[in-house]
PDB file of N, CA and C in Angstrom:
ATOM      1  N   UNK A   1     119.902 125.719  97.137  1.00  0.00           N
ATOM      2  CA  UNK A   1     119.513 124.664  98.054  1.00  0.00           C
ATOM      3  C   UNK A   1     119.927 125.004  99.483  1.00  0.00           C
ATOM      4  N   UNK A   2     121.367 125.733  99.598  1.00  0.00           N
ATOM      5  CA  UNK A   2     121.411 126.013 100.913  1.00  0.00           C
ATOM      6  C   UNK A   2     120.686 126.894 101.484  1.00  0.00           C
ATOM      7  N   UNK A   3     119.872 127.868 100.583  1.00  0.00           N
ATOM      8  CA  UNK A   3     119.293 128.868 101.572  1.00  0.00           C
ATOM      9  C   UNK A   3     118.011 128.410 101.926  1.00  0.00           C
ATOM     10  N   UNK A   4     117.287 127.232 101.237  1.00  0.00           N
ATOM     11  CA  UNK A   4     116.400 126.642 101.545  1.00  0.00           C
ATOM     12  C   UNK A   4     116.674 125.855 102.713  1.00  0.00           C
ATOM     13  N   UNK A   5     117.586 125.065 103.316  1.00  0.00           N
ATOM     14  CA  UNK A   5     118.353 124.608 104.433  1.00  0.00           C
ATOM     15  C   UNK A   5     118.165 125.796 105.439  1.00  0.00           C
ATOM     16  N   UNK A   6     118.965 127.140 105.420  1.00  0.00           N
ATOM     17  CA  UNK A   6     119.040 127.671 106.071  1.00  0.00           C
ATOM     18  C   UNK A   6     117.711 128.406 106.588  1.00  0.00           C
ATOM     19  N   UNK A   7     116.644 128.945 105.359  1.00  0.00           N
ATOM     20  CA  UNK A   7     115.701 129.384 106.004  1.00  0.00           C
ATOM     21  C   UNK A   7     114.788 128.648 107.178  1.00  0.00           C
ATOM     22  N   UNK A   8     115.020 126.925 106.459  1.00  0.00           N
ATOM     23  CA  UNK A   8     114.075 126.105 107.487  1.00  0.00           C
ATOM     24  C   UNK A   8     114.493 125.730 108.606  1.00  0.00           C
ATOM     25  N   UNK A   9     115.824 126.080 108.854  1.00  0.00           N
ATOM     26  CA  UNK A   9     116.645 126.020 109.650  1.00  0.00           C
ATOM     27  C   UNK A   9     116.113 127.121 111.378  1.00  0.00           C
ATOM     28  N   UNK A  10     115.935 128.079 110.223  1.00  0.00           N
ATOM     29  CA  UNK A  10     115.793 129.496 110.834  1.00  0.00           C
ATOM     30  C   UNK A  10     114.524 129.599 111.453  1.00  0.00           C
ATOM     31  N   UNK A  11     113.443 128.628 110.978  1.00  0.00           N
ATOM     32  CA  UNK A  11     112.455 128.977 111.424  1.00  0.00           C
ATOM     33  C   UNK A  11     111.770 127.972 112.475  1.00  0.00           C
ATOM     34  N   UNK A  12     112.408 126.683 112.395  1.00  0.00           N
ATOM     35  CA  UNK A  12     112.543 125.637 113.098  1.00  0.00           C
ATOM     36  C   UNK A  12     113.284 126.321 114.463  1.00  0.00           C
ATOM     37  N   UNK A  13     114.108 127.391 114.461  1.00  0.00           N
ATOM     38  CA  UNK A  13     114.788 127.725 115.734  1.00  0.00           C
ATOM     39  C   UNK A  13     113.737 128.611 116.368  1.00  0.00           C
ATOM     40  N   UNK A  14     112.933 129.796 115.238  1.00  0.00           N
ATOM     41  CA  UNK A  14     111.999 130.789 115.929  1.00  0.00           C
ATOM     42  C   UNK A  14     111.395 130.331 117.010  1.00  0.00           C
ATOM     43  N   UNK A  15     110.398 129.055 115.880  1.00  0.00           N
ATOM     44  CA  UNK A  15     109.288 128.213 116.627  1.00  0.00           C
ATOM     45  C   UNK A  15     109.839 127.937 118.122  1.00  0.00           C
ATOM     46  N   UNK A  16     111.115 127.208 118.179  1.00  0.00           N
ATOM     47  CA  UNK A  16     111.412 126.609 119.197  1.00  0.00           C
ATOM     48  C   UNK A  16     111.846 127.609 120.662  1.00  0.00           C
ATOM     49  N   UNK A  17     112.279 128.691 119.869  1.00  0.00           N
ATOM     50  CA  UNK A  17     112.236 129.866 120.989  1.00  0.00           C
ATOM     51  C   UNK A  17     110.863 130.627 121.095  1.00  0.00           C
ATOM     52  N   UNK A  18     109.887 130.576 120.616  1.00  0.00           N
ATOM     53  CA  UNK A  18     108.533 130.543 120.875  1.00  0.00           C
ATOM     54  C   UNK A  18     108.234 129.790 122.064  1.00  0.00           C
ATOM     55  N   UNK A  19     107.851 128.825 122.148  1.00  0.00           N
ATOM     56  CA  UNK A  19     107.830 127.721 122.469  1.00  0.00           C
ATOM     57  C   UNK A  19     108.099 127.627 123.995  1.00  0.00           C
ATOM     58  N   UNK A  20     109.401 128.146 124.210  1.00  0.00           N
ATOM     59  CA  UNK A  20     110.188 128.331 125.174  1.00  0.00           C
ATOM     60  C   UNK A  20     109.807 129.060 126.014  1.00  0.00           C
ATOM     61  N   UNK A  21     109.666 130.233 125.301  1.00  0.00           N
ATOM     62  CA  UNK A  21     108.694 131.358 126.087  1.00  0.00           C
ATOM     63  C   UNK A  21     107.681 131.253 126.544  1.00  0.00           C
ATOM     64  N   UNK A  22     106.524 130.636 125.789  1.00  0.00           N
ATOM     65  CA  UNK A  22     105.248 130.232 126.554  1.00  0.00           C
ATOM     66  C   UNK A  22     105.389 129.359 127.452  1.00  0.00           C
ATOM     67  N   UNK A  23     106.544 128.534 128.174  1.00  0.00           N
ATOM     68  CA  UNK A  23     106.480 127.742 128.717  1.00  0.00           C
ATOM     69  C   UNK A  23     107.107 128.408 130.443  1.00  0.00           C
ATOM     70  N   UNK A  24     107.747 129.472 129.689  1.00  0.00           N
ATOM     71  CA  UNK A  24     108.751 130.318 130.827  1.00  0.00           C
ATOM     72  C   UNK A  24     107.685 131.076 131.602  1.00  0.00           C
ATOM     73  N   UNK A  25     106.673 131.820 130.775  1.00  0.00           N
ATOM     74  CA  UNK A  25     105.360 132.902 131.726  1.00  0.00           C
ATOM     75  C   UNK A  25     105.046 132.060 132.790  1.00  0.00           C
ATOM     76  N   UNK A  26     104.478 133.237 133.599  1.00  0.00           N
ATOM     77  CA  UNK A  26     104.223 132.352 135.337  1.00  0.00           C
ATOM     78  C   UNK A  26     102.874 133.086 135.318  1.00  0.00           C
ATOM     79  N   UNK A  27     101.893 133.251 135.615  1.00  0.00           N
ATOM     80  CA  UNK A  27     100.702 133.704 135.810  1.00  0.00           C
ATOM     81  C   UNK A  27     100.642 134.787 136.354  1.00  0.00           C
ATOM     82  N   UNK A  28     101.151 136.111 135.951  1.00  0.00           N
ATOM     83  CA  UNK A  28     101.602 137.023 137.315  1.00  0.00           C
ATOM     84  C   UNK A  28     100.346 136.933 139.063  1.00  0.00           C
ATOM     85  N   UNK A  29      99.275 136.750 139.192  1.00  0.00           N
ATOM     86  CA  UNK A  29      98.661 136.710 139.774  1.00  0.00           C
ATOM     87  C   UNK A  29      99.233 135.557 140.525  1.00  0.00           C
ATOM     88  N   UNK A  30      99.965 134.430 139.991  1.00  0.00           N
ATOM     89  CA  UNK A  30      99.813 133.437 140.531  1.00  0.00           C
ATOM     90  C   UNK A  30     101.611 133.780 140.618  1.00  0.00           C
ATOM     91  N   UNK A  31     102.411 134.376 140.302  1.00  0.00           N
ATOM     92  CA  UNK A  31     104.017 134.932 140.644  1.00  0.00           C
ATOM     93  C   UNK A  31     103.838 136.047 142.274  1.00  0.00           C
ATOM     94  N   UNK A  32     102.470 136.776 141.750  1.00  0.00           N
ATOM     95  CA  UNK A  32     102.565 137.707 143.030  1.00  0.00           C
ATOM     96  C   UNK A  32     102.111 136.532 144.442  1.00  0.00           C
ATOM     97  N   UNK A  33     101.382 135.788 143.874  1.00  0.00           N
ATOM     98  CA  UNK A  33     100.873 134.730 145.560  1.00  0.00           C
ATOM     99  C   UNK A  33     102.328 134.126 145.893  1.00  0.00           C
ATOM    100  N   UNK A  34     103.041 133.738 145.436  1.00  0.00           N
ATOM    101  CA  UNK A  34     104.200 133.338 145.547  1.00  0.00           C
ATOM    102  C   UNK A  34     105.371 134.020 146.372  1.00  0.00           C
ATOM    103  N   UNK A  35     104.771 135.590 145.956  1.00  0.00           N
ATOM    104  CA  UNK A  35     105.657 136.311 146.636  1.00  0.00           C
ATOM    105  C   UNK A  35     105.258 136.283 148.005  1.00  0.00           C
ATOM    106  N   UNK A  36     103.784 136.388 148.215  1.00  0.00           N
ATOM    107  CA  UNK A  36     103.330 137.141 149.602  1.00  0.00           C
ATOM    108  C   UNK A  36     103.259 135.788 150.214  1.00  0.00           C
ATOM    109  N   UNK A  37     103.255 134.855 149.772  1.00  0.00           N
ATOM    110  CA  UNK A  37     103.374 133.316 150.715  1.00  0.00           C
ATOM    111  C   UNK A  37     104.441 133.323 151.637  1.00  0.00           C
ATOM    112  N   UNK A  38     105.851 133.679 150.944  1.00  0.00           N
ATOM    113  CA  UNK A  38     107.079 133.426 151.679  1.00  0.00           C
ATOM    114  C   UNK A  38     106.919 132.117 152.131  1.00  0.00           C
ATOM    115  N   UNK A  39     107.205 131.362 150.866  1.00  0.00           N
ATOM    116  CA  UNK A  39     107.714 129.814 151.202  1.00  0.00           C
ATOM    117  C   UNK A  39     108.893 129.827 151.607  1.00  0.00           C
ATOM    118  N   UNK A  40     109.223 129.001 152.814  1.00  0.00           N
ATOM    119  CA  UNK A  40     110.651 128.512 153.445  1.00  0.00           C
ATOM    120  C   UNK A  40     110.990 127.684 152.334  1.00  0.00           C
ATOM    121  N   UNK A  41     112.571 127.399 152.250  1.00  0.00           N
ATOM    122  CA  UNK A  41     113.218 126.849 151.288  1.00  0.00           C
ATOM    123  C   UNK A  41     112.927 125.275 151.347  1.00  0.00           C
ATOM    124  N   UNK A  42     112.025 124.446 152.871  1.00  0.00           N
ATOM    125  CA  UNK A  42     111.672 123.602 153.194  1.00  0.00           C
ATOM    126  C   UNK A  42     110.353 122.984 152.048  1.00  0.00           C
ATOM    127  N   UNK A  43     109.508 124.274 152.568  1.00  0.00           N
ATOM    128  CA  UNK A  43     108.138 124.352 151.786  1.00  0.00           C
ATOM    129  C   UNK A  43     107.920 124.253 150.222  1.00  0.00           C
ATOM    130  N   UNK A  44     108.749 125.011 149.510  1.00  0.00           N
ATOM    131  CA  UNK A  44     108.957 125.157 147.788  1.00  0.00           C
ATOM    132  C   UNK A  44     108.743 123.974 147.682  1.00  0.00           C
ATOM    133  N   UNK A  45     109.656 122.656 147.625  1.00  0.00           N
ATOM    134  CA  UNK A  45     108.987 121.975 146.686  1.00  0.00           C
ATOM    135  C   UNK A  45     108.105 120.419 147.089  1.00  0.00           C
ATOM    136  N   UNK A  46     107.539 121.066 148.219  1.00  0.00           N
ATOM    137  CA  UNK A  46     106.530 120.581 148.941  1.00  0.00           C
ATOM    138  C   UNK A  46     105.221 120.914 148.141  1.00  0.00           C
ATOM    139  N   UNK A  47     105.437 122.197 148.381  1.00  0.00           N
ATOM    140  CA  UNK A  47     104.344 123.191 147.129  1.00  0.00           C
ATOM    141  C   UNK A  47     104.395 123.234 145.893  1.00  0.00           C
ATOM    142  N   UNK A  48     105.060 122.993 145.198  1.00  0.00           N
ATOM    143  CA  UNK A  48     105.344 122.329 144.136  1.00  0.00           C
ATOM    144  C   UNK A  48     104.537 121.000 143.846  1.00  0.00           C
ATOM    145  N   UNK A  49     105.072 120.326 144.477  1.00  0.00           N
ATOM    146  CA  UNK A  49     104.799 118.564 144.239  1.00  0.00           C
ATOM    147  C   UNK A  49     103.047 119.068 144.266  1.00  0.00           C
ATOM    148  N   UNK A  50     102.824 119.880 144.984  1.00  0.00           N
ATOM    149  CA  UNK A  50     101.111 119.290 145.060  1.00  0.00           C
ATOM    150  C   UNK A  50     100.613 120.176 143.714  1.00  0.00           C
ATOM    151  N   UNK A  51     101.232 121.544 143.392  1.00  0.00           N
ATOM    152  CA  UNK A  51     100.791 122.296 143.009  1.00  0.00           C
ATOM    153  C   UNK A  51     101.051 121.231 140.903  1.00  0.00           C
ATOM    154  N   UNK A  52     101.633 120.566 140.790  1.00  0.00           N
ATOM    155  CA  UNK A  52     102.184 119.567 139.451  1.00  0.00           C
ATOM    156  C   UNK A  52     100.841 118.652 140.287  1.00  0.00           C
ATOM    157  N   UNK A  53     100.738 117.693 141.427  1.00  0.00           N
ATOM    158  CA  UNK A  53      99.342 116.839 141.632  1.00  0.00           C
ATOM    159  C   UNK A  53      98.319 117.638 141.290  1.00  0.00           C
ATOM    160  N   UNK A  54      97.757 118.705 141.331  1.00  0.00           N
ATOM    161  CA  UNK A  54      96.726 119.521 140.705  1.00  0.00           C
ATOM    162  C   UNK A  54      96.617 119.624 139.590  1.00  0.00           C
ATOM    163  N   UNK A  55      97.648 119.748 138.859  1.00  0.00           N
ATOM    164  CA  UNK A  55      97.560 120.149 137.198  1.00  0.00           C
ATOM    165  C   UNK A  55      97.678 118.661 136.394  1.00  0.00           C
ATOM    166  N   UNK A  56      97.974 117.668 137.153  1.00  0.00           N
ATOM    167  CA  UNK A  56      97.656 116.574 136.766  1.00  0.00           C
ATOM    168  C   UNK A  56      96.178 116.374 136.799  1.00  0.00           C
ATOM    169  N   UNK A  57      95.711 116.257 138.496  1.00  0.00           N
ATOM    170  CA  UNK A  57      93.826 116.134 138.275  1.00  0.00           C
ATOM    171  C   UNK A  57      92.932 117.126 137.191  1.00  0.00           C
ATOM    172  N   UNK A  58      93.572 118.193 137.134  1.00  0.00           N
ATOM    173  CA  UNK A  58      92.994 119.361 136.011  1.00  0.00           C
ATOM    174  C   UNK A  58      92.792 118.555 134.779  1.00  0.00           C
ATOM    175  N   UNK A  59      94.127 118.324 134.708  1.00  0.00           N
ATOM    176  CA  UNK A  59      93.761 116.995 133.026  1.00  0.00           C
ATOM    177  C   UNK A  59      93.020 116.462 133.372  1.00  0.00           C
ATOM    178  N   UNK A  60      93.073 115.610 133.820  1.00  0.00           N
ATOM    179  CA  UNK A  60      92.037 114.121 133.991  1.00  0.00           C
ATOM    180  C   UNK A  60      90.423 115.215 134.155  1.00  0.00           C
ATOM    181  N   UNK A  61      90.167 115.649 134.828  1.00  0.00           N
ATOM    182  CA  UNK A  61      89.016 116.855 134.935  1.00  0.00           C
ATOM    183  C   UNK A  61      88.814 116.993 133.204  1.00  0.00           C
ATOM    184  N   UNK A  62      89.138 117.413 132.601  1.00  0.00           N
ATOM    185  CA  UNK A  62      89.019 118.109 131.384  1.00  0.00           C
ATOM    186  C   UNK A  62      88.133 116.571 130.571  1.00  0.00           C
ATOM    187  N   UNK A  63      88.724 116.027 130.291  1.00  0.00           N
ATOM    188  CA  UNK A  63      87.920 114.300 129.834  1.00  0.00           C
ATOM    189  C   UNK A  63      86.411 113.857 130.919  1.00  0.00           C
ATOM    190  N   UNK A  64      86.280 114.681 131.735  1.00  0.00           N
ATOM    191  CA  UNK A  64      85.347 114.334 132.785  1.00  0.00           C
ATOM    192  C   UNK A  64      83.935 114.924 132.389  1.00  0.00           C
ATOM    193  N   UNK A  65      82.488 114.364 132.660  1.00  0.00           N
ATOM    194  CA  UNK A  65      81.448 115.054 132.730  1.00  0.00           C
ATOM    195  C   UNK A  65      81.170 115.750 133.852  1.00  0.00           C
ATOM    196  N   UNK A  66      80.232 116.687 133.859  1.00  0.00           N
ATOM    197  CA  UNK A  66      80.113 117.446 134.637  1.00  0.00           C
ATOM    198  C   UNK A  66      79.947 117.118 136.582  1.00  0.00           C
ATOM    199  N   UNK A  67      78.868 116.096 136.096  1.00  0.00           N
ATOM    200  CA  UNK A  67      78.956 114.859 137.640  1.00  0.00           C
ATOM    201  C   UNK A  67      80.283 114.581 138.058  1.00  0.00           C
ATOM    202  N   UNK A  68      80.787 113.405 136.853  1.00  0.00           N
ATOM    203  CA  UNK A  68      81.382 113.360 137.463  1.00  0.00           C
ATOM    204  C   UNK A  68      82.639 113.978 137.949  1.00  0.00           C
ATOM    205  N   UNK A  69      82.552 114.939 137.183  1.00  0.00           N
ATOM    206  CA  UNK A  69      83.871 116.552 137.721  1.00  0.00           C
ATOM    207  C   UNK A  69      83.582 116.916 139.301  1.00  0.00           C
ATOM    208  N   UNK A  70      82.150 116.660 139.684  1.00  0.00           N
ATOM    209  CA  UNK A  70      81.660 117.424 141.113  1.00  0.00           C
ATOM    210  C   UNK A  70      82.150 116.043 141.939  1.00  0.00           C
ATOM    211  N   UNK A  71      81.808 114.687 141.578  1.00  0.00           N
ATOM    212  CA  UNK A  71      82.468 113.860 142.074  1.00  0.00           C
ATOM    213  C   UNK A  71      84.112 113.166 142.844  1.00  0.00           C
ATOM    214  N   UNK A  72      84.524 113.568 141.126  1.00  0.00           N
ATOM    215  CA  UNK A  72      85.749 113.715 141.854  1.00  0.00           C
ATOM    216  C   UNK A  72      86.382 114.762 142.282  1.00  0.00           C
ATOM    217  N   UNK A  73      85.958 115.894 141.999  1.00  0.00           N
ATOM    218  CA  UNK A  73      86.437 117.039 142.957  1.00  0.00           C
ATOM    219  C   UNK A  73      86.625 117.371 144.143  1.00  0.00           C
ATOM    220  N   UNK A  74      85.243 116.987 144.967  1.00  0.00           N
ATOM    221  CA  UNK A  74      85.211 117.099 146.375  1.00  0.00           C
ATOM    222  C   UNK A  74      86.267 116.368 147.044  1.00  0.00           C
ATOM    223  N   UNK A  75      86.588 115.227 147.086  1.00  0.00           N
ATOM    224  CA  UNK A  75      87.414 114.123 147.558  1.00  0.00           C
ATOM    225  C   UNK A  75      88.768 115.540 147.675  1.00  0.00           C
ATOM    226  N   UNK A  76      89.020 115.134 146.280  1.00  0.00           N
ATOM    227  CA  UNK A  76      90.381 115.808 145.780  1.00  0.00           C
ATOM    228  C   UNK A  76      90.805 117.145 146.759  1.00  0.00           C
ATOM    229  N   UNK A  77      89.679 118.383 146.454  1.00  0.00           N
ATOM    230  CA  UNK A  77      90.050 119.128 147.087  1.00  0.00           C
ATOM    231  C   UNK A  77      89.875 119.543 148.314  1.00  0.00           C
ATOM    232  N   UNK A  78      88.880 118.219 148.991  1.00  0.00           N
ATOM    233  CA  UNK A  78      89.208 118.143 150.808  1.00  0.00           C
ATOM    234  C   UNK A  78      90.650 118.012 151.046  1.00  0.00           C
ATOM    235  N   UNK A  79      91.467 116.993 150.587  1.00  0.00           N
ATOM    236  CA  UNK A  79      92.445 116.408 150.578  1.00  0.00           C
ATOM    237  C   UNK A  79      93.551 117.638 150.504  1.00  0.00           C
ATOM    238  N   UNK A  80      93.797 118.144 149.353  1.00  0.00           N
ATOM    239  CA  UNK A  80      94.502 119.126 148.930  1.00  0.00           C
ATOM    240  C   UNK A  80      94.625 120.349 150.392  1.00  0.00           C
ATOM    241  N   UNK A  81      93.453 120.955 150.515  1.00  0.00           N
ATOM    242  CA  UNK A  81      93.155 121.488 151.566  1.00  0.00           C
ATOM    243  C   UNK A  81      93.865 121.154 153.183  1.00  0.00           C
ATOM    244  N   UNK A  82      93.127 119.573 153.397  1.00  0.00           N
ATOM    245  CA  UNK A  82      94.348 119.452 154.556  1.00  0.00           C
ATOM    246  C   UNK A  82      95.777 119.315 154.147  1.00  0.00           C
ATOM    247  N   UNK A  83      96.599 119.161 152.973  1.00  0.00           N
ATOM    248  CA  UNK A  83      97.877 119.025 152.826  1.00  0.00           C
ATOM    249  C   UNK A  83      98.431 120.569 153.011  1.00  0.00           C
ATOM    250  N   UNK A  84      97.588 121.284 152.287  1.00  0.00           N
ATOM    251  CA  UNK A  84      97.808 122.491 152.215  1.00  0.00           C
ATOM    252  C   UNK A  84      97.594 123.088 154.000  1.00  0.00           C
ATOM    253  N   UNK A  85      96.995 122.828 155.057  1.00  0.00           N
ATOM    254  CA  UNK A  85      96.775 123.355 155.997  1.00  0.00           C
ATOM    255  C   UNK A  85      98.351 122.575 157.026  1.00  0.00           C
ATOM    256  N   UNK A  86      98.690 121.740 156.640  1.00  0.00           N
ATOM    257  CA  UNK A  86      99.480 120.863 157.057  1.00  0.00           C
ATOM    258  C   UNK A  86     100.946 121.866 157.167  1.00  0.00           C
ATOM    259  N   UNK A  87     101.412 122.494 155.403  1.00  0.00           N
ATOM    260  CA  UNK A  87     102.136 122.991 155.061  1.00  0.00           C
ATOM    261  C   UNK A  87     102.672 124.433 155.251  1.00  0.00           C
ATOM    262  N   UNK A  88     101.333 125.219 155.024  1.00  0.00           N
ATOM    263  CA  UNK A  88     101.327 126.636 155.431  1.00  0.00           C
ATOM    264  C   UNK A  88     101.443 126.524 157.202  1.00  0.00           C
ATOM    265  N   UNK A  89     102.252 127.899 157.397  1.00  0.00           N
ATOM    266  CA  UNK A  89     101.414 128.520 158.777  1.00  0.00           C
ATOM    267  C   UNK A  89     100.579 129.268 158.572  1.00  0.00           C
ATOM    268  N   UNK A  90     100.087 129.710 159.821  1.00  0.00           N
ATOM    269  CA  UNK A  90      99.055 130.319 159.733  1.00  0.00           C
ATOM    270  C   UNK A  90      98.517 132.181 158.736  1.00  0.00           C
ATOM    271  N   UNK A  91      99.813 132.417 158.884  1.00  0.00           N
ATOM    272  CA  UNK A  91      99.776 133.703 158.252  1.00  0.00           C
ATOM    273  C   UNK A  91      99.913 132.973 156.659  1.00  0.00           C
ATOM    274  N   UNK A  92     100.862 132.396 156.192  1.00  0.00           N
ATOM    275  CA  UNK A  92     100.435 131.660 155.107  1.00  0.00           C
ATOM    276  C   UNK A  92      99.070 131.166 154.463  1.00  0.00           C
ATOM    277  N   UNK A  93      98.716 130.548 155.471  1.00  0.00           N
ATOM    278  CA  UNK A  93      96.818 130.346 154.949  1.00  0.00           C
ATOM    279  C   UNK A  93      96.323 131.291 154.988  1.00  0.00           C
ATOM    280  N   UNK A  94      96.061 132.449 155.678  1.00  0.00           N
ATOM    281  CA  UNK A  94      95.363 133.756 155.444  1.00  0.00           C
ATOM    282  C   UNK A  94      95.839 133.830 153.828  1.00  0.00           C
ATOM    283  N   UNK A  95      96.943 134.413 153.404  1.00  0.00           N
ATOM    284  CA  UNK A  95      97.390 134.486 152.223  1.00  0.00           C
ATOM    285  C   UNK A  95      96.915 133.451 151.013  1.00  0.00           C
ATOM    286  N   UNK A  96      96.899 132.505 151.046  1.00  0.00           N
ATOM    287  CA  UNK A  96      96.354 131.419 150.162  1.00  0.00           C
ATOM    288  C   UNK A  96      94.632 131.691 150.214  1.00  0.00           C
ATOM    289  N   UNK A  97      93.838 131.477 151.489  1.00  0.00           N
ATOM    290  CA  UNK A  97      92.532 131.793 151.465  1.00  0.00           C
ATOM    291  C   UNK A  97      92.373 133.171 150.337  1.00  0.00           C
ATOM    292  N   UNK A  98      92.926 134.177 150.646  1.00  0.00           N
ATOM    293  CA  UNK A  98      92.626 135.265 150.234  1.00  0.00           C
ATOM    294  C   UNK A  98      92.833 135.230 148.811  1.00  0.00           C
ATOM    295  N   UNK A  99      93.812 134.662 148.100  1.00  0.00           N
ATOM    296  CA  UNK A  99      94.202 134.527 146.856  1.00  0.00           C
ATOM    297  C   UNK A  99      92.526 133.560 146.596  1.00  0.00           C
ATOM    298  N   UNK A 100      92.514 132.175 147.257  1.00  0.00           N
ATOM    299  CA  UNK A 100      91.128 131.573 146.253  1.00  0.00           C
ATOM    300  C   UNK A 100      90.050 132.087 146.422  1.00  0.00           C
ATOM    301  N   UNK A 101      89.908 133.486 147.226  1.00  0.00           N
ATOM    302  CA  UNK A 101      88.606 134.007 147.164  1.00  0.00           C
ATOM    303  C   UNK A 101      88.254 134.875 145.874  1.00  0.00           C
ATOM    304  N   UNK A 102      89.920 135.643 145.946  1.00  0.00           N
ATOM    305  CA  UNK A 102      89.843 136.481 144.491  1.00  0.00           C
ATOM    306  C   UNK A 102      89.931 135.833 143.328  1.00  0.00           C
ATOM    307  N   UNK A 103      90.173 134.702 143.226  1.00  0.00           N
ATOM    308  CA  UNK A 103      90.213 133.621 141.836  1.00  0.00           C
ATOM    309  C   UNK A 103      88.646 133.215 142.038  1.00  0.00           C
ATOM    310  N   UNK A 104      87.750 132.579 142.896  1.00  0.00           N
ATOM    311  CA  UNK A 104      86.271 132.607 142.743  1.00  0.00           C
ATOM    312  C   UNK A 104      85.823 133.699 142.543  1.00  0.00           C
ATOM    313  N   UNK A 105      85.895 135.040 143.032  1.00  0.00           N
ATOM    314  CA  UNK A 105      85.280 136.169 142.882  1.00  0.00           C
ATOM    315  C   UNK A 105      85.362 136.219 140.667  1.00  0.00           C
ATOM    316  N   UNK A 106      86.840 136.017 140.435  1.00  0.00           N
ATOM    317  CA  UNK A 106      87.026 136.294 139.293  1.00  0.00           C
ATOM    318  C   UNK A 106      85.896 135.305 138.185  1.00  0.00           C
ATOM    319  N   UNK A 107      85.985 133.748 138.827  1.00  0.00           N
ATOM    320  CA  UNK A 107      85.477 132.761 137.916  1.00  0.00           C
ATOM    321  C   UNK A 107      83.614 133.095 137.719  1.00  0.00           C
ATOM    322  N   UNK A 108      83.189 133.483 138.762  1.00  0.00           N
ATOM    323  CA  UNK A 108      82.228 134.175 138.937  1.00  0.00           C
ATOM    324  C   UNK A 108      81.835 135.311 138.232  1.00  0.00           C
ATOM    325  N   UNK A 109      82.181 136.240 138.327  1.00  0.00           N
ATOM    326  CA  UNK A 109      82.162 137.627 137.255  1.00  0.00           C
ATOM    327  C   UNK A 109      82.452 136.976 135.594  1.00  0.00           C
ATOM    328  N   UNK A 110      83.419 136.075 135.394  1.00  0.00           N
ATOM    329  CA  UNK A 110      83.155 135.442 133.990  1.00  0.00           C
ATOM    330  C   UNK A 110      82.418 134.770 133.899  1.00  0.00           C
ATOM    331  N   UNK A 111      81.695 133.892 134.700  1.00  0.00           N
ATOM    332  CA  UNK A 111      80.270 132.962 135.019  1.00  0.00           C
ATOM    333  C   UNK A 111      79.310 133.918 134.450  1.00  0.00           C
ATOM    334  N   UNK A 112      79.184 135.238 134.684  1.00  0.00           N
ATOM    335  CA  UNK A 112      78.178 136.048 134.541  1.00  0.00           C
ATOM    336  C   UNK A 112      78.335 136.473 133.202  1.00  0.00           C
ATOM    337  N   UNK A 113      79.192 136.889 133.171  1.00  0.00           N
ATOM    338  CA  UNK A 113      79.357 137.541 131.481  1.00  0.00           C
ATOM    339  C   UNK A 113      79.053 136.706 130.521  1.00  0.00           C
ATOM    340  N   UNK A 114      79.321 135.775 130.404  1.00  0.00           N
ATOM    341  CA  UNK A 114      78.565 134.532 129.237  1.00  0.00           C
ATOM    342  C   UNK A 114      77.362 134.466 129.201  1.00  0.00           C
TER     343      UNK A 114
END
């Protein structure tokens, strides 16, 4: 009986250090923008807060039809945009522009392949 304890024990811990790990990865693409941003210690969790408000609208997006995805999108990411222009300087926005061109370039080339 105890090794039945212990195995489920054992595997209840794997899972949970599984788990852990997928939660720890950073997107390297999205670790390297991070680097070349050089957020001031001001900025981090300025950038943050919006960058968690995004992955919130992403959910809500996902339950959405296609309309109204184009609907509420625009609003959203005018908005985002001036917070984001607010936050960066200017060499900063070069850096951010350049990153969402290569993330459209990318969504695009998989647009095609399907």
């Amino acid at each position: 009986m105890n090794k039945i304890w212990i195995l489920l024990l054992a595997a209840v811990l794997s899972f949970s250090a599984q788990a852990a790990d997928k939660k720890s990865k950073i997107n390297p693409a999205f670790k390297q923008l991070l680097t070349e941003l050089k957020l001031t210690d001001e900025q981090k969790p300025k950038f943050q807060a919006l960058q968690k408000e995004q992955g919130k609208f992403m959910a809500e997006q996902k339950k959405r039809s296609a309309e109204e995805k184009k609907t509420a999108g625009k609003p959203f990411y005018k908005a985002r945009t001036a917070k984001l222009k607010e936050l960066f300087n200017e060499d900063q926005l070069k850096v951010w522009r350049k990153h969402q061109a290569k993330q459209k370039a990318a969504r695009e080339k998989k647009a095609q392949e399907k």
